[in-house]
N, C-alpha and C. Protein backbone atom coordinates (compact mmCIF):
# COMPACT_ATOMS: atom_id res chain seq x y z
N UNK A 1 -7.51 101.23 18.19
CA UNK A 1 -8.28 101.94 17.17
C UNK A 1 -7.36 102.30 16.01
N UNK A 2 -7.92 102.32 15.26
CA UNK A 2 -7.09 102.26 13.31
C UNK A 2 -7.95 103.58 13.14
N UNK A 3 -6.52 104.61 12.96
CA UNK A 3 -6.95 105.77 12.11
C UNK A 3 -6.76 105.60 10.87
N UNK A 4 -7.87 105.78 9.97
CA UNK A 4 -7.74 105.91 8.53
C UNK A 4 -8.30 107.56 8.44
N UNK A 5 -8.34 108.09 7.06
CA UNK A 5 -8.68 109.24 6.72
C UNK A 5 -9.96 109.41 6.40
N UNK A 6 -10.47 110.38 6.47
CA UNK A 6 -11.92 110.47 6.29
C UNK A 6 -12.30 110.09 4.47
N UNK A 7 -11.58 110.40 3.93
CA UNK A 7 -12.20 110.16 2.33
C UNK A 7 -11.48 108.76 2.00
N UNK A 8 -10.86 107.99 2.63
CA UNK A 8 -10.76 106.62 2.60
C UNK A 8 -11.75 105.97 3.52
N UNK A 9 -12.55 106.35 4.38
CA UNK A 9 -13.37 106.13 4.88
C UNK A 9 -14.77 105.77 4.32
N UNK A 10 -14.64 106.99 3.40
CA UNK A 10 -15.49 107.58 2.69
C UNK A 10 -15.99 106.45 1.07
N UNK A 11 -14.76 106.12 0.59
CA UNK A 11 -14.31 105.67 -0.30
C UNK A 11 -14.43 104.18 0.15
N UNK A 12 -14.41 103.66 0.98
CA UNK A 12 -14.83 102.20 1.13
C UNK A 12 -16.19 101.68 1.50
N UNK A 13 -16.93 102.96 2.00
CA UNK A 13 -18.14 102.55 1.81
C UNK A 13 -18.73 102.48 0.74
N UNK A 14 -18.19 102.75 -0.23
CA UNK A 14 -18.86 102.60 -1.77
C UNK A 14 -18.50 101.00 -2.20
N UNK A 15 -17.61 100.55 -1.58
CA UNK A 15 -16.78 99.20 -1.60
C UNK A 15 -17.54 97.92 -0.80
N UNK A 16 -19.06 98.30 -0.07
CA UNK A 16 -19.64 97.05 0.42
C UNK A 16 -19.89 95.84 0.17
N UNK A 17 -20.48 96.19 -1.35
CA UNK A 17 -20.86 95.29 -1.99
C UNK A 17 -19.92 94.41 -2.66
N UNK A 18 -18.55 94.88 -2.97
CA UNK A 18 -17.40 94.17 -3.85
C UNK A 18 -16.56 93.66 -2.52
N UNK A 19 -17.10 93.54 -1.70
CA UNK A 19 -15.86 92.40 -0.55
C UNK A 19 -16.64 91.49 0.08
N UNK A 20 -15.98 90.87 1.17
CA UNK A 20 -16.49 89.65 1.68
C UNK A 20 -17.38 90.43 3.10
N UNK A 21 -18.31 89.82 3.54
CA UNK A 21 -18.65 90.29 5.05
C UNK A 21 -17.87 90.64 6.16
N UNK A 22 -16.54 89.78 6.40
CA UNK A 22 -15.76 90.44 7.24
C UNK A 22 -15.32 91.63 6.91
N UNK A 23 -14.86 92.33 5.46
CA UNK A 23 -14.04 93.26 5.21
C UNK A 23 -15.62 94.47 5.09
N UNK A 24 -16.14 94.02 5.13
CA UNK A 24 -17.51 95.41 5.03
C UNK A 24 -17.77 95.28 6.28
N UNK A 25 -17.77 94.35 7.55
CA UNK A 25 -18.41 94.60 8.41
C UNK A 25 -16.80 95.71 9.05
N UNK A 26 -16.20 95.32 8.94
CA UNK A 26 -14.71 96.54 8.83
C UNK A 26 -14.54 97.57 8.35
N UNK A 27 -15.28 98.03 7.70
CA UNK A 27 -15.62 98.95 6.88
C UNK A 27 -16.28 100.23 7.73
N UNK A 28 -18.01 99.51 7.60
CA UNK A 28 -18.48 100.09 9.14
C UNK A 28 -18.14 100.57 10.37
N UNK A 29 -17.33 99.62 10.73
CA UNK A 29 -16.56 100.37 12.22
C UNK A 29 -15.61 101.20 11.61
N UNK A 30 -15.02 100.79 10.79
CA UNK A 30 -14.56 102.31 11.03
C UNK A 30 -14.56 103.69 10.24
N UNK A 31 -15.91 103.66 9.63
CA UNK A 31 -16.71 104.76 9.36
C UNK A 31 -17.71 105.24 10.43
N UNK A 32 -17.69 104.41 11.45
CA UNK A 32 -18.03 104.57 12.81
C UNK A 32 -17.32 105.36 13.81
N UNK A 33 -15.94 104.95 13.52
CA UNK A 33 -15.21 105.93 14.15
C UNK A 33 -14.38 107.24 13.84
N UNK A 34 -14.71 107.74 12.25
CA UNK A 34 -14.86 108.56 11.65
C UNK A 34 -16.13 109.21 12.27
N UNK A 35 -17.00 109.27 12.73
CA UNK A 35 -17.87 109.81 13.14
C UNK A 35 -17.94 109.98 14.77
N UNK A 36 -17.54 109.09 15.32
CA UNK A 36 -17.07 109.65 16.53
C UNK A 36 -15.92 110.82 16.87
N UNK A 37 -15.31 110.95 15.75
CA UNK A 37 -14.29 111.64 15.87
C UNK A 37 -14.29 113.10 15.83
N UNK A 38 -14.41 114.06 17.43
CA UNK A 38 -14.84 115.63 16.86
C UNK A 38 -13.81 116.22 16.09
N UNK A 39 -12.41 115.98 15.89
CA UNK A 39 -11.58 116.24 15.00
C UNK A 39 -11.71 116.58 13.40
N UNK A 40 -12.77 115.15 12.94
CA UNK A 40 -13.03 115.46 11.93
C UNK A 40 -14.47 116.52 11.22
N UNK A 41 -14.11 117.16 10.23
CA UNK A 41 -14.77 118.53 9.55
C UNK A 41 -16.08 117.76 9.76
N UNK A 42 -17.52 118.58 10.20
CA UNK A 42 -18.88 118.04 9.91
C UNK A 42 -19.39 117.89 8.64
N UNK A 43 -18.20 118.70 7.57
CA UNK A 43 -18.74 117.85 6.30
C UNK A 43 -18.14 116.57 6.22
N UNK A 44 -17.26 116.07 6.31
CA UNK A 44 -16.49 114.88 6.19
C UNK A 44 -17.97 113.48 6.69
N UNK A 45 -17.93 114.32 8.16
CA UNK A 45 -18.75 113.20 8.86
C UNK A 45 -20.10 113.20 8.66
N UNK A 46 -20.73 114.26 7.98
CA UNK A 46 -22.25 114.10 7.14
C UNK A 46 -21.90 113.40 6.01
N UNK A 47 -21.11 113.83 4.83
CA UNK A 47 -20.96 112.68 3.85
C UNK A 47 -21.10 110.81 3.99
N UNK A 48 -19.88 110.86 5.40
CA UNK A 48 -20.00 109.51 5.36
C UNK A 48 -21.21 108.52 6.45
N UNK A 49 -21.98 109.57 6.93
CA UNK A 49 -23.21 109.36 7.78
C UNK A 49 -23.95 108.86 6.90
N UNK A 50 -24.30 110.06 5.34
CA UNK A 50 -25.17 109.83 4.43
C UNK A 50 -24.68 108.25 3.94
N UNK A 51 -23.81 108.31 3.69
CA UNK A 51 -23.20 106.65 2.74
C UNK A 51 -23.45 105.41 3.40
N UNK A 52 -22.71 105.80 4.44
CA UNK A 52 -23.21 104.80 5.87
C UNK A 52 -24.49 103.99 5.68
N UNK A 53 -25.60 105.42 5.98
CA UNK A 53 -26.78 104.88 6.18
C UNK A 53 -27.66 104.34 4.97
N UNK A 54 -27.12 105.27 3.81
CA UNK A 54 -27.90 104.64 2.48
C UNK A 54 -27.26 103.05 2.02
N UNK A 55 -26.46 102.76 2.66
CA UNK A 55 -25.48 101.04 2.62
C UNK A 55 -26.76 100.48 4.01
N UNK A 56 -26.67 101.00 4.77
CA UNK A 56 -27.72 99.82 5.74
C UNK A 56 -28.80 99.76 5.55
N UNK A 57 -29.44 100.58 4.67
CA UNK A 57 -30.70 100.73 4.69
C UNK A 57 -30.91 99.43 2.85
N UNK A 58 -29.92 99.87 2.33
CA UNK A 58 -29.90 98.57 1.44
C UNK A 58 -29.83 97.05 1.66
N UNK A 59 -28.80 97.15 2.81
CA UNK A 59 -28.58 96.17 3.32
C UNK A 59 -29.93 95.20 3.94
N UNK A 60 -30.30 96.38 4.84
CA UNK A 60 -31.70 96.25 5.34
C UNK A 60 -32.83 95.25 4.05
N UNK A 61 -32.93 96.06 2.85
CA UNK A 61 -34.11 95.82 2.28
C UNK A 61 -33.57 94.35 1.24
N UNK A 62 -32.29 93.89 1.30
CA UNK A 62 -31.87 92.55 0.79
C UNK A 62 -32.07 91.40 1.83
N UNK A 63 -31.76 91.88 3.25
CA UNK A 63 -31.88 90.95 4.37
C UNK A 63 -33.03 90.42 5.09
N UNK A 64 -34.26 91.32 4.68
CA UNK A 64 -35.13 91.83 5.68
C UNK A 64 -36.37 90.78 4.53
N UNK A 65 -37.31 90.11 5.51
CA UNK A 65 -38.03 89.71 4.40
C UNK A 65 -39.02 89.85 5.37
N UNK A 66 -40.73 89.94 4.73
CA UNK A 66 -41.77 90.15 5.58
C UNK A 66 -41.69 90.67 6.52
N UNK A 67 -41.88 89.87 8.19
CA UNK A 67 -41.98 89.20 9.50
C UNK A 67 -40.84 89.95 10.16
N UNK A 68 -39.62 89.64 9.59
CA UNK A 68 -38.59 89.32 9.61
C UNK A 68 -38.23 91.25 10.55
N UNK A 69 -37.08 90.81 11.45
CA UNK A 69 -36.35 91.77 12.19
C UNK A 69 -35.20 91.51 11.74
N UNK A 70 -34.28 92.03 12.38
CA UNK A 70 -32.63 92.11 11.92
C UNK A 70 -31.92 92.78 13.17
């Protein structure tokens, strides 16, 4: 497991869209494990919950067509 800091954490989820799929799907995990982490402040890990989820839920509505699951 790769500790990074929570506001670099934070800070690369704003970064989804400007990299390749491997480096965002890297991204995720480990803003994933920023959130597993009880160490870190519950503001830290609500911020990057919020970012998180407003990135998949985009993700969601570019990927997702009709019918379609994911």
């Amino acid at each position: 497991m790769t500790t990074i800091s929570p506001q670099l954490a934070y800070t690369n989820l704003k970064l989804l869209d400007d990299v390749n799929a491997s480096s965002s799907a890297r991204y995720r995990e480990l803003a994933q494990e920023i959130l597993a982490d009880p160490q870190v402040s519950l503001g830290w890990r609500q911020a990057i919950a919020d970012r998180l989820n407003h990135a998949n839920n985009l993700l969601t509505m570019r990927t997702v067509h009709g019918d379609d699951s994911y």
